[in-house]
N, C-alpha and C. Protein backbone atom coordinates (compact mmCIF):
# COMPACT_ATOMS: atom_id res chain seq x y z
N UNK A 1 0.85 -1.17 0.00
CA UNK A 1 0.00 0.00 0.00
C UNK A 1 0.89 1.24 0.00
N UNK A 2 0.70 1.79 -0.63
CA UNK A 2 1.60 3.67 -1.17
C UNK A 2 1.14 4.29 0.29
N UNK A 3 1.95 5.63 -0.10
CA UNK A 3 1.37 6.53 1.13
C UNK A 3 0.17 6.95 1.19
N UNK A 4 0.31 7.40 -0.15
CA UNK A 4 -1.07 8.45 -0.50
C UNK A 4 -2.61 7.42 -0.64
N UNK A 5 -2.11 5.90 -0.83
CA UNK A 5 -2.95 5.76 -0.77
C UNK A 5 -4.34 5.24 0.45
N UNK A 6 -3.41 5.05 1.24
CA UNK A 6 -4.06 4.99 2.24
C UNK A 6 -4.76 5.99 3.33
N UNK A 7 -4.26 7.23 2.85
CA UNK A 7 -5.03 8.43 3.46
C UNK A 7 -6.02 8.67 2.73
N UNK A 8 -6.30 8.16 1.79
CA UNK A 8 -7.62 7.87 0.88
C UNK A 8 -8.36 7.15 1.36
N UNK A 9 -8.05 6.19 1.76
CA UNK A 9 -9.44 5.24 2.65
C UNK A 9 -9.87 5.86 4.11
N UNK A 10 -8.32 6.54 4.50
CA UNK A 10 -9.43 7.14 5.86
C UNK A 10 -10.03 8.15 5.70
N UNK A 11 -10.17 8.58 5.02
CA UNK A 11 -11.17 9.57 4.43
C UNK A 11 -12.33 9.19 3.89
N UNK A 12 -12.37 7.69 3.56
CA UNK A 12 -13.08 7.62 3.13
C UNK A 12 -14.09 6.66 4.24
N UNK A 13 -13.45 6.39 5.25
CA UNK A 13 -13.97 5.88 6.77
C UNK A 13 -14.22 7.00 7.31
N UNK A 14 -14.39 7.99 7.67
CA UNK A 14 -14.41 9.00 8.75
C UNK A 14 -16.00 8.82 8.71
N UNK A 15 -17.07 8.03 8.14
CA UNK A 15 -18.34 7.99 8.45
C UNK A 15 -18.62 6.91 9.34
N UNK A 16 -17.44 5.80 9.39
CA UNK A 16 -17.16 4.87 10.23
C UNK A 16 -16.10 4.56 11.41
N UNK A 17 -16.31 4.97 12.21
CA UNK A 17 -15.02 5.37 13.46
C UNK A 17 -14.60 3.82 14.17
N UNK A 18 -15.62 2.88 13.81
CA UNK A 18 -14.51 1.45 14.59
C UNK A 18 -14.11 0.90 13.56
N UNK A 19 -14.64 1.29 12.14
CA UNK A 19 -13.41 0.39 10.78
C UNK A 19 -12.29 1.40 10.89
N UNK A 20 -12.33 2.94 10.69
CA UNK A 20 -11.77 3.42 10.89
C UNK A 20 -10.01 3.11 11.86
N UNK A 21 -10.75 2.60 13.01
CA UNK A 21 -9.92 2.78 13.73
C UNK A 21 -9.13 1.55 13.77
N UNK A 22 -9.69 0.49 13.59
CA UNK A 22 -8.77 -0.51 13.10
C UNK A 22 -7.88 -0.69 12.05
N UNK A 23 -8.58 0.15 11.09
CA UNK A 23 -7.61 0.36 9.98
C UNK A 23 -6.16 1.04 10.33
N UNK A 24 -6.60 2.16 10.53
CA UNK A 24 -5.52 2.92 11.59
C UNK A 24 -4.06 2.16 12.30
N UNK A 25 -4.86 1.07 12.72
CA UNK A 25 -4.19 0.40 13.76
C UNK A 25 -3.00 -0.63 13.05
N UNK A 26 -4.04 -1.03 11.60
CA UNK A 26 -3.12 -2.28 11.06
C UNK A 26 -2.37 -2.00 9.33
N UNK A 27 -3.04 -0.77 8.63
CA UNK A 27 -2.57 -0.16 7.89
C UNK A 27 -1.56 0.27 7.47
N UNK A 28 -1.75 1.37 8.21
CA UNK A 28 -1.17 3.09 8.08
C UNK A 28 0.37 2.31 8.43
N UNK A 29 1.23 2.75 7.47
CA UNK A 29 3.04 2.52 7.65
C UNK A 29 3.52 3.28 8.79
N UNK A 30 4.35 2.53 9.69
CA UNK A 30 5.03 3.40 10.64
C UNK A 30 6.00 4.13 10.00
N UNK A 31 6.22 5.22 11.11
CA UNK A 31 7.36 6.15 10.71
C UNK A 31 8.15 5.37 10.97
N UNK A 32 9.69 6.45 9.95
CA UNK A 32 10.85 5.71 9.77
C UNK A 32 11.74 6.55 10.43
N UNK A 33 13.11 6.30 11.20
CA UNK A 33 13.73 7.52 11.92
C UNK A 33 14.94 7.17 10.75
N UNK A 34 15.12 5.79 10.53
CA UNK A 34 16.72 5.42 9.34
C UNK A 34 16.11 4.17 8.60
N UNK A 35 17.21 4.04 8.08
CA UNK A 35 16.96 3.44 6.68
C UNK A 35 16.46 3.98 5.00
N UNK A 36 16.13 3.11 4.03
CA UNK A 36 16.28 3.25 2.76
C UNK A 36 14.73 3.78 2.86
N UNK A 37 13.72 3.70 3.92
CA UNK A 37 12.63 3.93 3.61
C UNK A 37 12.23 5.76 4.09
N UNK A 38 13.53 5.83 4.68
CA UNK A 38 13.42 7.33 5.38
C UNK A 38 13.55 8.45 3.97
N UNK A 39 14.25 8.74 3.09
CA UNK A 39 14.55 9.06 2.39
C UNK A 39 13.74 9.12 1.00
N UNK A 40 13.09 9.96 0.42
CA UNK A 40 12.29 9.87 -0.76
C UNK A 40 13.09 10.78 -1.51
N UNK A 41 12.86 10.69 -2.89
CA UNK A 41 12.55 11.53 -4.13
C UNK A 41 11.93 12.77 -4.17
N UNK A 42 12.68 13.53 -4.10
CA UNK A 42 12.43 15.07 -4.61
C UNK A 42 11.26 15.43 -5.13
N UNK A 43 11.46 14.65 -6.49
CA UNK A 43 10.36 14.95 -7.71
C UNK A 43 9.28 13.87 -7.79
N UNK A 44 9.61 12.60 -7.66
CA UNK A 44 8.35 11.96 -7.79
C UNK A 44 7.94 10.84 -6.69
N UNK A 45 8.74 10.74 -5.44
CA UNK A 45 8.43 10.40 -4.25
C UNK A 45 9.08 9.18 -4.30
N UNK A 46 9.93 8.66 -4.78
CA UNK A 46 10.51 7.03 -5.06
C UNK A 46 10.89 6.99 -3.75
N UNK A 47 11.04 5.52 -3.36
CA UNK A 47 11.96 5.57 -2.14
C UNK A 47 12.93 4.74 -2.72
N UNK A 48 13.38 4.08 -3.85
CA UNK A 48 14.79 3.22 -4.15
C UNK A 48 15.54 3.74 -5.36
N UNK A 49 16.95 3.68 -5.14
CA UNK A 49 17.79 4.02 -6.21
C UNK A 49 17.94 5.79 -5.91
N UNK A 50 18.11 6.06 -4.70
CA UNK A 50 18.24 7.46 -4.45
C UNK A 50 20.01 8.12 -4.90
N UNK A 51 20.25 9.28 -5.17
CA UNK A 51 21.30 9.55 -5.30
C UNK A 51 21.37 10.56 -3.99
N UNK A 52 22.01 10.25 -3.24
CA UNK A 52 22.33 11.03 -1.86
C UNK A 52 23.44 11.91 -1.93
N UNK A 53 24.16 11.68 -2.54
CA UNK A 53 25.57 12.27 -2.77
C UNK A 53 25.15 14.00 -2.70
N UNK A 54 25.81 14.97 -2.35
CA UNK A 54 25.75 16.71 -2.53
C UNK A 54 24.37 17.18 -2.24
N UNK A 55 23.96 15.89 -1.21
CA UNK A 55 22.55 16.24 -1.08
C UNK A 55 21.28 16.56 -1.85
N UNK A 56 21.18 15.82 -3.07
CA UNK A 56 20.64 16.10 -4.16
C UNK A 56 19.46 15.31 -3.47
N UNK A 57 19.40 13.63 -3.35
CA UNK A 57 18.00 13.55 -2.66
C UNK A 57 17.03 13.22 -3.85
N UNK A 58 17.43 12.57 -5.23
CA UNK A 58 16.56 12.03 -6.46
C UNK A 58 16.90 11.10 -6.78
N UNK A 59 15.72 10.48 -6.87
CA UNK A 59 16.00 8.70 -7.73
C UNK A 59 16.84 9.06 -8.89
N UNK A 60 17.69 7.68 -9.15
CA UNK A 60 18.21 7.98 -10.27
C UNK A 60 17.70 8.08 -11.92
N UNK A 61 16.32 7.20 -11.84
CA UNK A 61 15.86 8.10 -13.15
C UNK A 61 15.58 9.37 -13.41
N UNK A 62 15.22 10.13 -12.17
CA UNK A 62 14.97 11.70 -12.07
C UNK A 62 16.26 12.28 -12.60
N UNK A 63 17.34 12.05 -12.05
CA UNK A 63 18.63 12.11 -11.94
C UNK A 63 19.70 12.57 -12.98
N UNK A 64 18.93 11.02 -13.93
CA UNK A 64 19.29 11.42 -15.40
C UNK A 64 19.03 12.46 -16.39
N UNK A 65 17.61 12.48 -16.02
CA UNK A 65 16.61 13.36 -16.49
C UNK A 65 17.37 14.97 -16.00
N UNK A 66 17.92 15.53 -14.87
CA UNK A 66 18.02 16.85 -14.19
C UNK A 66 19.54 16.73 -14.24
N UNK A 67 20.81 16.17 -14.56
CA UNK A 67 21.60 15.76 -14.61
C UNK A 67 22.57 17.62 -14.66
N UNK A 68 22.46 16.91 -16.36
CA UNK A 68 22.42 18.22 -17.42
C UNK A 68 22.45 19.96 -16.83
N UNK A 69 21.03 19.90 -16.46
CA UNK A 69 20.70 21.24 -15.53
C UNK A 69 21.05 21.30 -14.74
N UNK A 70 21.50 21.06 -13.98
CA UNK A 70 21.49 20.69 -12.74
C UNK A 70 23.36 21.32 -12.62
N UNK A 71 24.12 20.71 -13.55
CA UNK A 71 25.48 21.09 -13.94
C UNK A 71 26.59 20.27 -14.20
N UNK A 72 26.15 18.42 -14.10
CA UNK A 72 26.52 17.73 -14.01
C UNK A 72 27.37 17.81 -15.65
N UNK A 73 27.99 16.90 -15.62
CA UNK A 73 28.58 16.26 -17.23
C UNK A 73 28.92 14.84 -17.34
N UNK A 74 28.49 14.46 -18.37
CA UNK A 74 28.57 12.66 -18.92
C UNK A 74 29.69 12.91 -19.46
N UNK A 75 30.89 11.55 -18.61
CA UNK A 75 31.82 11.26 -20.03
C UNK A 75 31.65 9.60 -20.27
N UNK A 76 32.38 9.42 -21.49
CA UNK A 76 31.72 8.31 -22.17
C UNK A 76 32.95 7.47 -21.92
């Protein structure tokens, strides 16, 4: 289950407060203080294949994509 998507169902419980609340209970992802799951994507929320390096903080397909702009250079 995504992030987003599960704040969609409790929204869509708030007419029901004991599904609700179980859901709540067995659902909803705990927070993360470390690890690979702490860390998302800039631009499109990935959590794997992050480039951490200079604090950039983007998956690496983003990566490729902002590379360029960004100021980077490809050598071959």
């Amino acid at each position: 289950m995504t992030h987003s998507s599960y704040k969609k169902v409790i929204t869509q419980l708030n007419n029901k407060p004991v599904k609700k609340k179980i859901f709540q209970k067995n659902s909803v992802p705990k927070k993360r203080n470390c690890g690979c799951a702490k860390i998302k994507c800039r631009r499109c929320g990935r959590m794997k294949g992050i480039v951490g390096q200079y604090k950039i903080n983007m998956c690496r397909q983003c990566f490729r994509e902002f590379a360029t702009k960004i100021g980077f250079v490809q050598y071959s």
